[in-house]
N, C-alpha and C. Protein backbone atom coordinates (compact mmCIF):
# COMPACT_ATOMS: atom_id res chain seq x y z
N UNK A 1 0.85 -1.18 0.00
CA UNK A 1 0.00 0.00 0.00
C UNK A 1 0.89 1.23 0.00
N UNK A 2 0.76 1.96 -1.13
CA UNK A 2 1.29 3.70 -0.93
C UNK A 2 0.28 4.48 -1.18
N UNK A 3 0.28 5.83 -0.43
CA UNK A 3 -0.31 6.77 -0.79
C UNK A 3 0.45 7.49 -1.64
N UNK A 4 -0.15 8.65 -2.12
CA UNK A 4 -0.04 9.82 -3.34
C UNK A 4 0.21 11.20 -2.65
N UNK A 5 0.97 12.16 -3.19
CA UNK A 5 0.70 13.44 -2.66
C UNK A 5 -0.91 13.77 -2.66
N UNK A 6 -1.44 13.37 -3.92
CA UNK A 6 -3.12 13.03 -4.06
C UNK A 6 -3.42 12.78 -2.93
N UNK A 7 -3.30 11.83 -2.58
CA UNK A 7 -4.08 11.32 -0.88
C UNK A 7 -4.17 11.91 -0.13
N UNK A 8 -2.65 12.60 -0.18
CA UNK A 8 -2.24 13.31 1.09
C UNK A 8 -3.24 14.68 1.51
N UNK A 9 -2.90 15.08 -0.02
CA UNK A 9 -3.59 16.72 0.20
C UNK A 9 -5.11 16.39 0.02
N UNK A 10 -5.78 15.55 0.06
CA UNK A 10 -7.60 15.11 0.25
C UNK A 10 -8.16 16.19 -0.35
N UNK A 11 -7.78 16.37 -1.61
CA UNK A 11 -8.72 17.79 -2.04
C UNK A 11 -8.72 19.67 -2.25
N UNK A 12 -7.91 19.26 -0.83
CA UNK A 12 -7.81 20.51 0.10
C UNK A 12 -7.12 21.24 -0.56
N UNK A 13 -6.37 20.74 -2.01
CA UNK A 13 -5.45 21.76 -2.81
C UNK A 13 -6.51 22.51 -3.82
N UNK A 14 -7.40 22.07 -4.14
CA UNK A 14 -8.09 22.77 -4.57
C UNK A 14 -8.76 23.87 -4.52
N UNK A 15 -9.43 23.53 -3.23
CA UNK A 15 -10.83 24.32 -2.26
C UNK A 15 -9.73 25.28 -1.75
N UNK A 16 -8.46 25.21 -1.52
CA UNK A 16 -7.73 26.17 -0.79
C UNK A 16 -6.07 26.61 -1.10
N UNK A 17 -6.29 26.88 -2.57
CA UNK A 17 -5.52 26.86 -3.03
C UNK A 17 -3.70 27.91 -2.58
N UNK A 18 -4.56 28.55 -2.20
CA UNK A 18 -3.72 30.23 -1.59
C UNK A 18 -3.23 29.59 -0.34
N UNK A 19 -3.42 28.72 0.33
CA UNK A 19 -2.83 27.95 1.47
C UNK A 19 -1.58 27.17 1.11
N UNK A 20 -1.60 26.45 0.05
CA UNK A 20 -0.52 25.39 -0.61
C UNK A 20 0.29 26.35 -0.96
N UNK A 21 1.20 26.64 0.01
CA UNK A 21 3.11 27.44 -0.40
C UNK A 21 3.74 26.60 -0.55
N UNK A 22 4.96 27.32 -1.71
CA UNK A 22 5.46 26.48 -2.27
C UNK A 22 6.03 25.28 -1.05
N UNK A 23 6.38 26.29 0.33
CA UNK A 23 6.77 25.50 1.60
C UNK A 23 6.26 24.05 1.76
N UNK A 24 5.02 24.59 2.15
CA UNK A 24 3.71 23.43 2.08
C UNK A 24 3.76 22.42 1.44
N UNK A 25 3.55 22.50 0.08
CA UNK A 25 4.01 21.79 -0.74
C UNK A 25 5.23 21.05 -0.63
N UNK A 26 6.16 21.42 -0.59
CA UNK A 26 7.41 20.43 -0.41
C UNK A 26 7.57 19.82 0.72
N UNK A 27 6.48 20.39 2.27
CA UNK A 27 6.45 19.52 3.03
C UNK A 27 5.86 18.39 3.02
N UNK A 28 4.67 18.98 2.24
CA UNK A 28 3.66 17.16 1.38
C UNK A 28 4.26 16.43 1.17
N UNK A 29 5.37 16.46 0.18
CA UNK A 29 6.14 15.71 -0.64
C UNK A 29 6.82 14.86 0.50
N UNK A 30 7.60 15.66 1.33
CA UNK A 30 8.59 15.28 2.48
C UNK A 30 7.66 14.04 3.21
N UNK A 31 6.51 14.75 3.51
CA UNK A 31 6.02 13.58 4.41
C UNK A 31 4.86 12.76 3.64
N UNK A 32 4.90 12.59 2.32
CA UNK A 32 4.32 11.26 1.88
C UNK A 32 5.47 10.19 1.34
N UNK A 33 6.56 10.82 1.14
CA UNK A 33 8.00 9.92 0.79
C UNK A 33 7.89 8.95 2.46
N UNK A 34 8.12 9.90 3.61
CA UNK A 34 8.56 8.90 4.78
C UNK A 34 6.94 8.26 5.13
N UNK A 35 5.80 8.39 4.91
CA UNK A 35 4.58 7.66 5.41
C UNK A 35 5.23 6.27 4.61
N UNK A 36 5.19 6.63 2.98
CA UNK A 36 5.42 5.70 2.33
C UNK A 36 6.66 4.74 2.71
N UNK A 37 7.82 4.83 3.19
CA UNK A 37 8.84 4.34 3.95
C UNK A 37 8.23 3.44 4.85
N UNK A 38 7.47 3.96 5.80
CA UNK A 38 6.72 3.32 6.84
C UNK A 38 6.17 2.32 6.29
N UNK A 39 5.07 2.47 5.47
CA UNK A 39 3.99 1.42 5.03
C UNK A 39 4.84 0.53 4.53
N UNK A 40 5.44 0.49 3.55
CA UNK A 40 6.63 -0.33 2.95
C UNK A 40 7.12 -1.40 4.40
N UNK A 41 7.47 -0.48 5.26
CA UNK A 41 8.33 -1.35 6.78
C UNK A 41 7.34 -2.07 7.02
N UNK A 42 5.95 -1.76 7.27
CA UNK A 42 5.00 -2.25 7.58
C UNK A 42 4.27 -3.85 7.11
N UNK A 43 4.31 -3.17 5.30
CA UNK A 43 4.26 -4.71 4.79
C UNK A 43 5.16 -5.95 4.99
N UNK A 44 6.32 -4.68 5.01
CA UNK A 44 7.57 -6.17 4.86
C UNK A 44 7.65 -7.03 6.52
N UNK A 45 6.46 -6.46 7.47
CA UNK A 45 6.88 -7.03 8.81
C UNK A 45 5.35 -7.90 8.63
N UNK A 46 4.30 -7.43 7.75
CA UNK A 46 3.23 -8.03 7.74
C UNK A 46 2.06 -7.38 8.74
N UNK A 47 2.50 -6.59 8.65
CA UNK A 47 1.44 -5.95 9.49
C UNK A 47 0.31 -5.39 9.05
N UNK A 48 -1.33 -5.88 9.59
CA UNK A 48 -1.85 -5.80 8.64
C UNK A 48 -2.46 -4.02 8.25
N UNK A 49 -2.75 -3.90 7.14
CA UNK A 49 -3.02 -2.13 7.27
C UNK A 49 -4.53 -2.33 6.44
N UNK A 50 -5.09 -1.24 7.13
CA UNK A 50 -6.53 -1.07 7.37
C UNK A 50 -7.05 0.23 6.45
N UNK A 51 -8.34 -0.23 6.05
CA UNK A 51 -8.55 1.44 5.07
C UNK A 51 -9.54 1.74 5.52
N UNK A 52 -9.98 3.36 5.81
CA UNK A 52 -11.19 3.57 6.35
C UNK A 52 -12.44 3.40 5.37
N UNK A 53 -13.45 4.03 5.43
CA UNK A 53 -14.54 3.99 4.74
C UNK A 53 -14.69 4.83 3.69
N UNK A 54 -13.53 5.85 3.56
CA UNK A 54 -13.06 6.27 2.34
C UNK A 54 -12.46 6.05 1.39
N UNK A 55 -12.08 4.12 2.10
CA UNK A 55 -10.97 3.43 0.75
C UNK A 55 -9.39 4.11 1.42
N UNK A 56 -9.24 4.70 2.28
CA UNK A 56 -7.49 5.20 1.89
C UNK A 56 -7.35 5.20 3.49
N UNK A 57 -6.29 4.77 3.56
CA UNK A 57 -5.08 4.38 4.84
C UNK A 57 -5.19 5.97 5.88
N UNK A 58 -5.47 7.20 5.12
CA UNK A 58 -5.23 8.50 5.69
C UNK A 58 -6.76 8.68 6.45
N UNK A 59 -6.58 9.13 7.68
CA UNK A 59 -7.81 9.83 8.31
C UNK A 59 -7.55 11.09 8.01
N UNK A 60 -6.14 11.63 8.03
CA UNK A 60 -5.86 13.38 8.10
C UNK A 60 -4.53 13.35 8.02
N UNK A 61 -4.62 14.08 6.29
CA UNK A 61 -3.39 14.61 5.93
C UNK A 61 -3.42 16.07 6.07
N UNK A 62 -3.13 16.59 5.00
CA UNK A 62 -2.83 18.19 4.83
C UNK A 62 -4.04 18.86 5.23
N UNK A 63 -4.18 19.82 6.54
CA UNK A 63 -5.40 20.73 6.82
C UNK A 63 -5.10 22.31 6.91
N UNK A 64 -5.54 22.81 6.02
CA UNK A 64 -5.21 24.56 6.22
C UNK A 64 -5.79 24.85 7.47
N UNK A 65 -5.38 25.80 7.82
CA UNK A 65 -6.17 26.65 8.65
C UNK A 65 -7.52 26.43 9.37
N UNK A 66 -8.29 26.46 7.93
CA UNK A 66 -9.68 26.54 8.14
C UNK A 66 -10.32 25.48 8.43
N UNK A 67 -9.71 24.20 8.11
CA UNK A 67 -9.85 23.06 8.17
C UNK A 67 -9.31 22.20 9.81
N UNK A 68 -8.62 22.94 10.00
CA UNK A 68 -7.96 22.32 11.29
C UNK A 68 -9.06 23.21 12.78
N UNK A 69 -9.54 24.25 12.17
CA UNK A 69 -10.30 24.87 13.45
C UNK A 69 -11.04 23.71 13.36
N UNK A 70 -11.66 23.19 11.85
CA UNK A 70 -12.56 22.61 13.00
C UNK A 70 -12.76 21.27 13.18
N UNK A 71 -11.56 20.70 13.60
CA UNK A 71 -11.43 19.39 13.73
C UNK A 71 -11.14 19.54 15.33
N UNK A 72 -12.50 18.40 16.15
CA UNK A 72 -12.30 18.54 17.46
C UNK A 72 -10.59 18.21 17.94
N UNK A 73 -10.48 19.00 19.15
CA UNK A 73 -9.74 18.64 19.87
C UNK A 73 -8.10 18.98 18.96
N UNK A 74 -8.27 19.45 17.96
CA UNK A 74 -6.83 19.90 16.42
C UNK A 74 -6.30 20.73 17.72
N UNK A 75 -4.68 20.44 17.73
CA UNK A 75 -3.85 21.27 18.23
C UNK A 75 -3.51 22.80 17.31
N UNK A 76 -4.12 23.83 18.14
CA UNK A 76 -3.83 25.02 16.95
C UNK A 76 -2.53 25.27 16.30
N UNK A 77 -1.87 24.73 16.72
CA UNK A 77 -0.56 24.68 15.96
C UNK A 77 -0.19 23.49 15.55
N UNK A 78 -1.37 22.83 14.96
CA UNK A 78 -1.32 21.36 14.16
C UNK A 78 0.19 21.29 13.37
N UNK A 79 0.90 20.32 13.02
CA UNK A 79 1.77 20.08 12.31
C UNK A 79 1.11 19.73 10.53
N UNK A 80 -0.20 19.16 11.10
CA UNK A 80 -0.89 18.91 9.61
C UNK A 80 -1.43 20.03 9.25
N UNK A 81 -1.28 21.19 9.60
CA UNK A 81 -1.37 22.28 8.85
C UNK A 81 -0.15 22.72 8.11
N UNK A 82 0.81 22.54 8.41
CA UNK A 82 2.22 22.76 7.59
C UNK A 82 2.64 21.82 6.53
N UNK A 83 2.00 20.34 6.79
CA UNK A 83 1.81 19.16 6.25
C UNK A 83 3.02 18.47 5.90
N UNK A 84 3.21 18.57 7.58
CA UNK A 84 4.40 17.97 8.41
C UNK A 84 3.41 16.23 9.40
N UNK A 85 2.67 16.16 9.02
CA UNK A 85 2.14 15.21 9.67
C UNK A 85 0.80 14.43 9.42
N UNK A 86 0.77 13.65 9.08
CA UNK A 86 -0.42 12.48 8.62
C UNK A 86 -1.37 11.19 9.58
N UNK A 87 -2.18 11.22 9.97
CA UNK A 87 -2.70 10.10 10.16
C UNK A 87 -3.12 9.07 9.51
N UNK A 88 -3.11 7.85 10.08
CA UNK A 88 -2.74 6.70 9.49
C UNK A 88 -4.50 5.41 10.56
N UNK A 89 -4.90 5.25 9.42
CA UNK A 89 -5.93 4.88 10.05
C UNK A 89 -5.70 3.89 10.62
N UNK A 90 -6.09 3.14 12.42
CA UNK A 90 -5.54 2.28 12.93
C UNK A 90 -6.77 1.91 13.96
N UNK A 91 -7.93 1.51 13.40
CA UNK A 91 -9.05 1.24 14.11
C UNK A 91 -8.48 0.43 15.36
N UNK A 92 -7.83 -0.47 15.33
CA UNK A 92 -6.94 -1.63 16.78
C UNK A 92 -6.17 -1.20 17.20
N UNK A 93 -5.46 -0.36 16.81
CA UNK A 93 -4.32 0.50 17.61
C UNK A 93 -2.93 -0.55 17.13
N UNK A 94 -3.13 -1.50 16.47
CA UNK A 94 -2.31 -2.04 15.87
C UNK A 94 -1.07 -1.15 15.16
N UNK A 95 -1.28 -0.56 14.46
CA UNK A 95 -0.30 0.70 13.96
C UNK A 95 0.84 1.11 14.92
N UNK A 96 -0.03 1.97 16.16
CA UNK A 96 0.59 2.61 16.78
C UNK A 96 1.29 1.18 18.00
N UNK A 97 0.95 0.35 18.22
CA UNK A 97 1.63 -0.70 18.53
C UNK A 97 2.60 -1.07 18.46
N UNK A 98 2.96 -1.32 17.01
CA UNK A 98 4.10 -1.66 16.34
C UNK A 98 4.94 -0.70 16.08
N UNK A 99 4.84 0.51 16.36
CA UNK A 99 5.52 1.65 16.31
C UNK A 99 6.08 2.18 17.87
N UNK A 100 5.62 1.76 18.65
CA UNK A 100 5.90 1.78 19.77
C UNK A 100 6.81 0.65 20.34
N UNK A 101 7.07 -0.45 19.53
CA UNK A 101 7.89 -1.43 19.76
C UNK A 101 8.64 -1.54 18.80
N UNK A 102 8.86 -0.45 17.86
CA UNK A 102 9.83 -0.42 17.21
C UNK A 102 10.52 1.02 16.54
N UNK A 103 10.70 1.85 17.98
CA UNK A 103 11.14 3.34 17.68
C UNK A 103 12.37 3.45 16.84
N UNK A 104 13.15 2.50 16.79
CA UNK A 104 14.63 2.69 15.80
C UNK A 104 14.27 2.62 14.39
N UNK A 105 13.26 1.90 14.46
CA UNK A 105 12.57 2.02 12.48
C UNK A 105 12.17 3.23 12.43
N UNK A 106 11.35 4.18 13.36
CA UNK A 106 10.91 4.87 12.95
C UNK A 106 11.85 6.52 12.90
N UNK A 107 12.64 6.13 13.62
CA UNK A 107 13.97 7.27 13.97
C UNK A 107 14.58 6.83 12.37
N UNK A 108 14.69 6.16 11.85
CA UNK A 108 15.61 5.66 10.72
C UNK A 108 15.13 6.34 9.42
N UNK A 109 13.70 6.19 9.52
CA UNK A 109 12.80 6.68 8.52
C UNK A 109 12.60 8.55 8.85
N UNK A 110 12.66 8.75 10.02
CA UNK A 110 12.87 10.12 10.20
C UNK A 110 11.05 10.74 11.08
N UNK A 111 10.84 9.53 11.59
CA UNK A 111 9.01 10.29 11.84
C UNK A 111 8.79 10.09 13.35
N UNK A 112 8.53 10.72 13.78
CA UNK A 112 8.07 11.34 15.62
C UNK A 112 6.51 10.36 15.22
N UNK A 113 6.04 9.52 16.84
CA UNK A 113 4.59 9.18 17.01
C UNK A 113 4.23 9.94 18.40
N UNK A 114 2.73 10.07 18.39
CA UNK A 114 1.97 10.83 19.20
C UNK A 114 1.70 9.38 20.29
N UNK A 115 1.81 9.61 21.62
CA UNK A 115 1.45 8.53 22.17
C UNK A 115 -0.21 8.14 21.82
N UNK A 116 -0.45 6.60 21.91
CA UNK A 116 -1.72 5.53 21.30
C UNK A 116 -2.65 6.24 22.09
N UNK A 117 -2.76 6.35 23.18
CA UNK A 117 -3.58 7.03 24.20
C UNK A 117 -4.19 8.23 23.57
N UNK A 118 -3.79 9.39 23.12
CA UNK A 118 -4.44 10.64 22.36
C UNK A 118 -4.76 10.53 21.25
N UNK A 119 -4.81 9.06 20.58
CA UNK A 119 -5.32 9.64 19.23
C UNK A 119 -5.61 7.55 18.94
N UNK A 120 -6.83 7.57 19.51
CA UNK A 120 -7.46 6.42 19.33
C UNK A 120 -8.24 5.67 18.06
N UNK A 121 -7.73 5.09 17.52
CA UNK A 121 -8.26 5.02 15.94
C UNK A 121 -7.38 5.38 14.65
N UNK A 122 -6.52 6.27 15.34
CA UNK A 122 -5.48 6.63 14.32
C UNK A 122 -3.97 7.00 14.54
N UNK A 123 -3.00 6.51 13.79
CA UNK A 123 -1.56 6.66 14.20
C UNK A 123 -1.38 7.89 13.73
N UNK A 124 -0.71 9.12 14.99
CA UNK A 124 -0.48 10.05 14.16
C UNK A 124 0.98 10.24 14.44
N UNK A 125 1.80 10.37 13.10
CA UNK A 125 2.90 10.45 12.96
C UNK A 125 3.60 11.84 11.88
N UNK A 126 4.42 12.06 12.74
CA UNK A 126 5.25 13.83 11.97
C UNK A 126 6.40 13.56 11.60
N UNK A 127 6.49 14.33 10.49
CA UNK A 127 8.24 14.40 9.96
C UNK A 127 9.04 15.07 10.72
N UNK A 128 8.87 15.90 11.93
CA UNK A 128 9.48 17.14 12.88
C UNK A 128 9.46 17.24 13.91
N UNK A 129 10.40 16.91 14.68
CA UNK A 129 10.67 16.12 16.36
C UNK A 129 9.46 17.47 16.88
N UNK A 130 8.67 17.11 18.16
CA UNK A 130 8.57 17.98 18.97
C UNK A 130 8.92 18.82 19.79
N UNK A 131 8.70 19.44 20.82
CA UNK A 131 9.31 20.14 21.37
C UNK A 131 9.78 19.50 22.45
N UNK A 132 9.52 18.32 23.35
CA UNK A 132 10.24 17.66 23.85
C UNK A 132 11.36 17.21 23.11
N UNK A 133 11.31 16.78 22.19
CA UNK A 133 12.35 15.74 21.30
C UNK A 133 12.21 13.97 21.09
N UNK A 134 11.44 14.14 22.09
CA UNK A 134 11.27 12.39 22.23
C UNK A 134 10.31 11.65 20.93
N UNK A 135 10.44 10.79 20.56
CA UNK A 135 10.24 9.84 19.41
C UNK A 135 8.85 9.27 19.56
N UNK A 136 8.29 9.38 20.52
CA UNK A 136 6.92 9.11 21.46
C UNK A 136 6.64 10.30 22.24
N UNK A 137 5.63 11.04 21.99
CA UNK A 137 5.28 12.16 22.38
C UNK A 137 3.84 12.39 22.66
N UNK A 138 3.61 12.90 23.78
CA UNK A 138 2.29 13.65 24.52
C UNK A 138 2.12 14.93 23.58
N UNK A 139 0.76 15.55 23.15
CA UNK A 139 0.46 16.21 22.39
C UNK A 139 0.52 17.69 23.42
């Protein structure tokens, strides 16, 4: 399974076009290369990956602004507004599981996880350490 910069940006390049800098944009790129890294690790360990009811692996890729107000509970300084960060649909928590027992894959590949606890249903993972620094991070 790979996603697309397509996937990534869900539309949202359209409806909001004046949002997508060139920045933006190359952060898309940045972080559908390492999702794709991941999924790749993923298959090759067999792990199984899940699609929501939209058909695609992503709950929440790229959100402008306007889009992130109003997603409950969106940290206002979302990283998926810079589109530095993707969710990864993980109805069992399976995802974030295996990512939690295997932080050196994911340091290798270059992507920070949100601890399983805050984000139930979905792995959310960033290309851009937090402000702690830690590889497993409280939102």
């Amino acid at each position: 399974m790979r996603i697309t910069l397509e996937d990534y940006l869900m539309g949202r390049d359209s409806i909001y076009p004046e949002e997508l800098t060139f920045e933006v944009r190359a952060n898309a790129e940045d972080t559908v290369t390492k999702v794709n890294s991941l999924l790749a690790v993923l298959e090759a360990e067999n792990v199984p990956l899940e699609t929501n009811k939209q058909g695609s692996i992503i709950n929440s890729g790229w959100r402008p602004p306007q889009i992130n107000g109003q997603v409950k509970n969106a940290a206002p300084k979302s990283k998926h507004m810079t589109a530095q960060a993707c969710d990864l649909y993980d109805p069992e928590g399976i995802l974030d599981e295996w990512c939690l027992e295997n932080p050196n894959s994911l340091a290798a590949i270059g992507l920070w996880q949100e601890y399983p606890s805050a984000t139930k249903g979905w792995l959310h993972i960033q290309v851009v350490p937090p402000r702690s620094g830690k590889r497993v991070f409280y939102p």
